[in-house]
N, C-alpha and C. Protein backbone atom coordinates (compact mmCIF):
# COMPACT_ATOMS: atom_id res chain seq x y z
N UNK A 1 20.87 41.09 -74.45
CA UNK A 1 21.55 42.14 -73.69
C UNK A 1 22.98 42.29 -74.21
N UNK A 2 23.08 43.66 -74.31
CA UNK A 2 24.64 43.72 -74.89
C UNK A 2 25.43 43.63 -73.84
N UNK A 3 27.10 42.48 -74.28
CA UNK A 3 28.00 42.57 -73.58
C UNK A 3 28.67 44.29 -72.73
N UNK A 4 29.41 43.72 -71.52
CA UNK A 4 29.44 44.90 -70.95
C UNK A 4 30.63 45.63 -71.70
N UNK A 5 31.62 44.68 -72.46
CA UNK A 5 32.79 45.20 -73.10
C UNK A 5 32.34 45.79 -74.45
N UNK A 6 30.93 45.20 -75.34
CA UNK A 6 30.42 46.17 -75.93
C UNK A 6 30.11 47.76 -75.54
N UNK A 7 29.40 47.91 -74.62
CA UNK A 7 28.60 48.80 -74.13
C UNK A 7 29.63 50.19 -73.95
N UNK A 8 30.86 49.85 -73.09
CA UNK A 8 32.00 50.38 -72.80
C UNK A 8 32.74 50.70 -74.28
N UNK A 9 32.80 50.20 -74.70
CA UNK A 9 33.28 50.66 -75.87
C UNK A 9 32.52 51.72 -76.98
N UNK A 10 31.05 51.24 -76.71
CA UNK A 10 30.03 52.14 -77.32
C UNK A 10 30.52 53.70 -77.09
N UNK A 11 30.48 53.53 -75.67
CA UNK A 11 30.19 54.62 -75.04
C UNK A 11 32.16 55.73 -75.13
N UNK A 12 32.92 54.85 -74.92
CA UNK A 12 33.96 55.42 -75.47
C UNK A 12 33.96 56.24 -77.14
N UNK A 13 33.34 55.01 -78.14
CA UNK A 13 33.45 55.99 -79.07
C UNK A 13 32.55 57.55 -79.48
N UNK A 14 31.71 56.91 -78.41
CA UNK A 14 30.65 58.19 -78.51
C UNK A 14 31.59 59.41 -77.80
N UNK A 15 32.32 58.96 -76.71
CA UNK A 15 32.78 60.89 -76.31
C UNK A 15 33.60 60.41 -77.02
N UNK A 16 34.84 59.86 -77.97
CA UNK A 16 35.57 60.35 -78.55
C UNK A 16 35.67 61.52 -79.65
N UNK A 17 34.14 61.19 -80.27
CA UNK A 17 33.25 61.85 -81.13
C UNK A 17 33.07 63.35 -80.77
N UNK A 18 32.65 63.33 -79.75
CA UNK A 18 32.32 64.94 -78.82
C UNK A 18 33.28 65.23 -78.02
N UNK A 19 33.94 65.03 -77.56
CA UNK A 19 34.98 65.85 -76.92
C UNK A 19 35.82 66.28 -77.61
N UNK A 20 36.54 67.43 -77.21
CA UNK A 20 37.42 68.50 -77.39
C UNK A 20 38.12 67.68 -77.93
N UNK A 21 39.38 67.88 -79.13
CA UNK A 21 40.65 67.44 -79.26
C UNK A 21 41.60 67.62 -78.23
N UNK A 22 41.46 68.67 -77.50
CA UNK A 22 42.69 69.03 -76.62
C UNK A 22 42.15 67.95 -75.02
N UNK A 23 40.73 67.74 -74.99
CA UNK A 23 40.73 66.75 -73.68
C UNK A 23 41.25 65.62 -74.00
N UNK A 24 40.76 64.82 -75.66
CA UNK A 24 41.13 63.68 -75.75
C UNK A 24 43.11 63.56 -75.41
N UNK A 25 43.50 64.28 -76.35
CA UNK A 25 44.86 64.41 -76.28
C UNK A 25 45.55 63.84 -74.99
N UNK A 26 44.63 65.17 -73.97
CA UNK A 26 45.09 64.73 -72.08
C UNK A 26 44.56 63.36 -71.88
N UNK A 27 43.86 62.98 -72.01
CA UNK A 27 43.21 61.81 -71.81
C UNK A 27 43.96 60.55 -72.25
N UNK A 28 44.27 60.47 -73.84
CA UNK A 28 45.11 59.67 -74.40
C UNK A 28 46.34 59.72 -73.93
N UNK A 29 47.27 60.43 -73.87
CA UNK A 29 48.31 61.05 -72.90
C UNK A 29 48.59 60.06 -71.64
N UNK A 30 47.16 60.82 -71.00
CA UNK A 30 47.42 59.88 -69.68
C UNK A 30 47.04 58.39 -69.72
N UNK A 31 46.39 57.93 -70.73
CA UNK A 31 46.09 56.64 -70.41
C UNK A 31 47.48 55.86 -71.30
N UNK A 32 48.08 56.62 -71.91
CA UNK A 32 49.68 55.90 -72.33
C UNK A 32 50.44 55.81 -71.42
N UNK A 33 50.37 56.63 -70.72
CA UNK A 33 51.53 56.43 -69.37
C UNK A 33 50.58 55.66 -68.53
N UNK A 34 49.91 55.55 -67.94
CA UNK A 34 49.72 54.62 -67.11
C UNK A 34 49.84 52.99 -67.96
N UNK A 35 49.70 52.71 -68.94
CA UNK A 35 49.76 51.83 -69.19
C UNK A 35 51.84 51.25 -69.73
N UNK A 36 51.88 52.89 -69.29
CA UNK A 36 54.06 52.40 -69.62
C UNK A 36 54.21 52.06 -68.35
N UNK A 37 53.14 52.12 -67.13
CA UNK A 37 53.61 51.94 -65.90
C UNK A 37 53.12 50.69 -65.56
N UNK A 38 53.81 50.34 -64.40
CA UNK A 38 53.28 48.82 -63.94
C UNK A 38 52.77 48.68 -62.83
N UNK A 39 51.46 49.94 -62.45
CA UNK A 39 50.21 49.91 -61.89
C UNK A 39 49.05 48.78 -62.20
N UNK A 40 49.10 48.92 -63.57
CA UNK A 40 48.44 48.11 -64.19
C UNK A 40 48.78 46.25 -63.53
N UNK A 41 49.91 46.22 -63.52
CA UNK A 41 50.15 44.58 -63.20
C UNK A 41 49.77 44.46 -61.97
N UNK A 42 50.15 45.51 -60.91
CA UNK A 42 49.95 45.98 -59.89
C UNK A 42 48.33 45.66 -59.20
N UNK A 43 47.71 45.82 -59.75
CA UNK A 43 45.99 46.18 -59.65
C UNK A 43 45.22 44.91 -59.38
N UNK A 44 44.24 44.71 -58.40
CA UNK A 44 43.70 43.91 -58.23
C UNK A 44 43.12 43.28 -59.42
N UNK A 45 42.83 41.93 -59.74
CA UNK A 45 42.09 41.05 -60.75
C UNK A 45 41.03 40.55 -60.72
N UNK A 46 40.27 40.08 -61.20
CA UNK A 46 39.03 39.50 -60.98
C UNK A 46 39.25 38.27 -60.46
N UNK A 47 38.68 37.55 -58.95
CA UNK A 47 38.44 36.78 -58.71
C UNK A 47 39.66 37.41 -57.35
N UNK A 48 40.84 38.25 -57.78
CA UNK A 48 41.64 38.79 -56.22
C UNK A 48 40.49 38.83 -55.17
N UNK A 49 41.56 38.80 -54.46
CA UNK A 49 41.24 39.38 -52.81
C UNK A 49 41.32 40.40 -51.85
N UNK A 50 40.79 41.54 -51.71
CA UNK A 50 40.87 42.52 -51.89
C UNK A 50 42.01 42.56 -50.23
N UNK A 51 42.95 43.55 -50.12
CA UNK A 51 43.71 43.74 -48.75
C UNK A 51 42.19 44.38 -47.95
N UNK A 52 42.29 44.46 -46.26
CA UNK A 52 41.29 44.69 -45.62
C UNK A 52 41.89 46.43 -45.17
N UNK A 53 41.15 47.34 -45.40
CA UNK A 53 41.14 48.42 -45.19
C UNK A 53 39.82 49.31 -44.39
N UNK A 54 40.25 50.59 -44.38
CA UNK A 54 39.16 51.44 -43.47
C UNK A 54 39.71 52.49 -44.32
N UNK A 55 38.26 53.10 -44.95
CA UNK A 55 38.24 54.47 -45.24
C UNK A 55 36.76 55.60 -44.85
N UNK A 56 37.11 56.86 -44.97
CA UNK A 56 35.86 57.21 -44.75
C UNK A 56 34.59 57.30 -45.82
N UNK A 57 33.96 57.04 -45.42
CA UNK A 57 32.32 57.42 -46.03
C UNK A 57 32.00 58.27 -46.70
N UNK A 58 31.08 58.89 -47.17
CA UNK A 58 30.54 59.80 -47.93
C UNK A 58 30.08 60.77 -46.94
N UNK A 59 30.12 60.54 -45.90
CA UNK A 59 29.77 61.30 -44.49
C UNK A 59 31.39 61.60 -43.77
N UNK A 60 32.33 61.02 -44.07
CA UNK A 60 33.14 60.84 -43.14
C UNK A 60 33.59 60.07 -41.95
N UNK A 61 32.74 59.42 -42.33
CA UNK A 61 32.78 58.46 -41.13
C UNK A 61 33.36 56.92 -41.48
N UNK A 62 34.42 56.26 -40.46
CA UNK A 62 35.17 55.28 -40.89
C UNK A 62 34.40 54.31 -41.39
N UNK A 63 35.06 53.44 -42.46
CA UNK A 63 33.74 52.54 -42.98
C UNK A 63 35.29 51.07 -43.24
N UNK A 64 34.85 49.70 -42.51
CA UNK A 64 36.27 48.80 -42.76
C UNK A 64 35.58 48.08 -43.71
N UNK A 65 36.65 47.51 -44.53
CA UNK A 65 36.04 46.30 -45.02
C UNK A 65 35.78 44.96 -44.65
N UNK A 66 36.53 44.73 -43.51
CA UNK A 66 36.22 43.52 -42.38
C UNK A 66 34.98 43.69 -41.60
N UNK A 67 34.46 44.95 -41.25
CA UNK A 67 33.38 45.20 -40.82
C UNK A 67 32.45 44.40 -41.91
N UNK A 68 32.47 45.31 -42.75
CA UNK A 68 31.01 44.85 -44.31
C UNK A 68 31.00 43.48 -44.42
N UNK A 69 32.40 42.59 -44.49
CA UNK A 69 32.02 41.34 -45.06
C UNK A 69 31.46 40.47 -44.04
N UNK A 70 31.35 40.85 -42.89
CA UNK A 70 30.67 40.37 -41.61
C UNK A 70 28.90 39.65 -42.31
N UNK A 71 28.65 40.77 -42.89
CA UNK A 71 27.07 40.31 -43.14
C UNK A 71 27.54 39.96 -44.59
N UNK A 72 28.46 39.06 -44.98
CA UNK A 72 28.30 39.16 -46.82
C UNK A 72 28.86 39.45 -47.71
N UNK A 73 29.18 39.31 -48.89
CA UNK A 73 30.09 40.26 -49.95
C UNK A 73 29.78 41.36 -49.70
N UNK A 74 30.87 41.89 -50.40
CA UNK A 74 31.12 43.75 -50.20
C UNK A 74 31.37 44.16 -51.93
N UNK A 75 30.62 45.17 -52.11
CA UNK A 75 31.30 45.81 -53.01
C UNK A 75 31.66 47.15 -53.19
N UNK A 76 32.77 47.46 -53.40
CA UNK A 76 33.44 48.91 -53.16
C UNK A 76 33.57 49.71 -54.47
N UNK A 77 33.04 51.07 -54.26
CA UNK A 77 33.44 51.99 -55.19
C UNK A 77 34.29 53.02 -54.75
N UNK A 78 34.83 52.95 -55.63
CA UNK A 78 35.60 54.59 -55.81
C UNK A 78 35.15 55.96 -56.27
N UNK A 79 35.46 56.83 -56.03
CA UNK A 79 34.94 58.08 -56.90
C UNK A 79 35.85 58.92 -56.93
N UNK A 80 36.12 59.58 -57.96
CA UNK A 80 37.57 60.49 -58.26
C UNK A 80 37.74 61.76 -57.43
N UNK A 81 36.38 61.79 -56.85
CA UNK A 81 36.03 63.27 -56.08
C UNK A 81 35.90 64.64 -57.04
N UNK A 82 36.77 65.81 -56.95
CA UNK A 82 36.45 66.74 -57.44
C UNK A 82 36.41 67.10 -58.79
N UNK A 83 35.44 67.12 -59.63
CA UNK A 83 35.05 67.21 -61.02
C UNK A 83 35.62 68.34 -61.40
């Protein structure tokens, strides 16, 4: 099985390949500044602890994370929302 830092990288060079020059540009762009910023140090780590929060659902409806870990690990996604 290929590593996951392979795979990710695969897959980076593949849209680098197909995408626009002018997306990569924005893209590269933005991933330079976030990395001049110190979000990055900022950002949870592997093995952190996540702060306990409440957001809504995919329905809207409040969802905590003190609730979830009640029955167990939790794992949380994000989604950027509007494409």
């Amino acid at each position: 099985m290929q590593a996951l830092a392979d795979q990710l990288a695969a897959q980076k060079e593949g849209f680098l390949k197909k995408a626009p020059p002018e997306v990569v540009e924005i893209m590269s762009a933005a991933m330079a500044k976030l990395k001049a910023s110190d979000l990055i140090d900022k950002a949870l780590k592997q093995g952190d602890t996540a702060p306990l929060f409440e957001l809504p659902d995919a329905t809207g409806q409040p969802v905590s994370l003190e609730d979830r870990l009640t029955s167990g690990p939790a794992v949380v996604t994000f989604y950027r929302g509007v494409w």
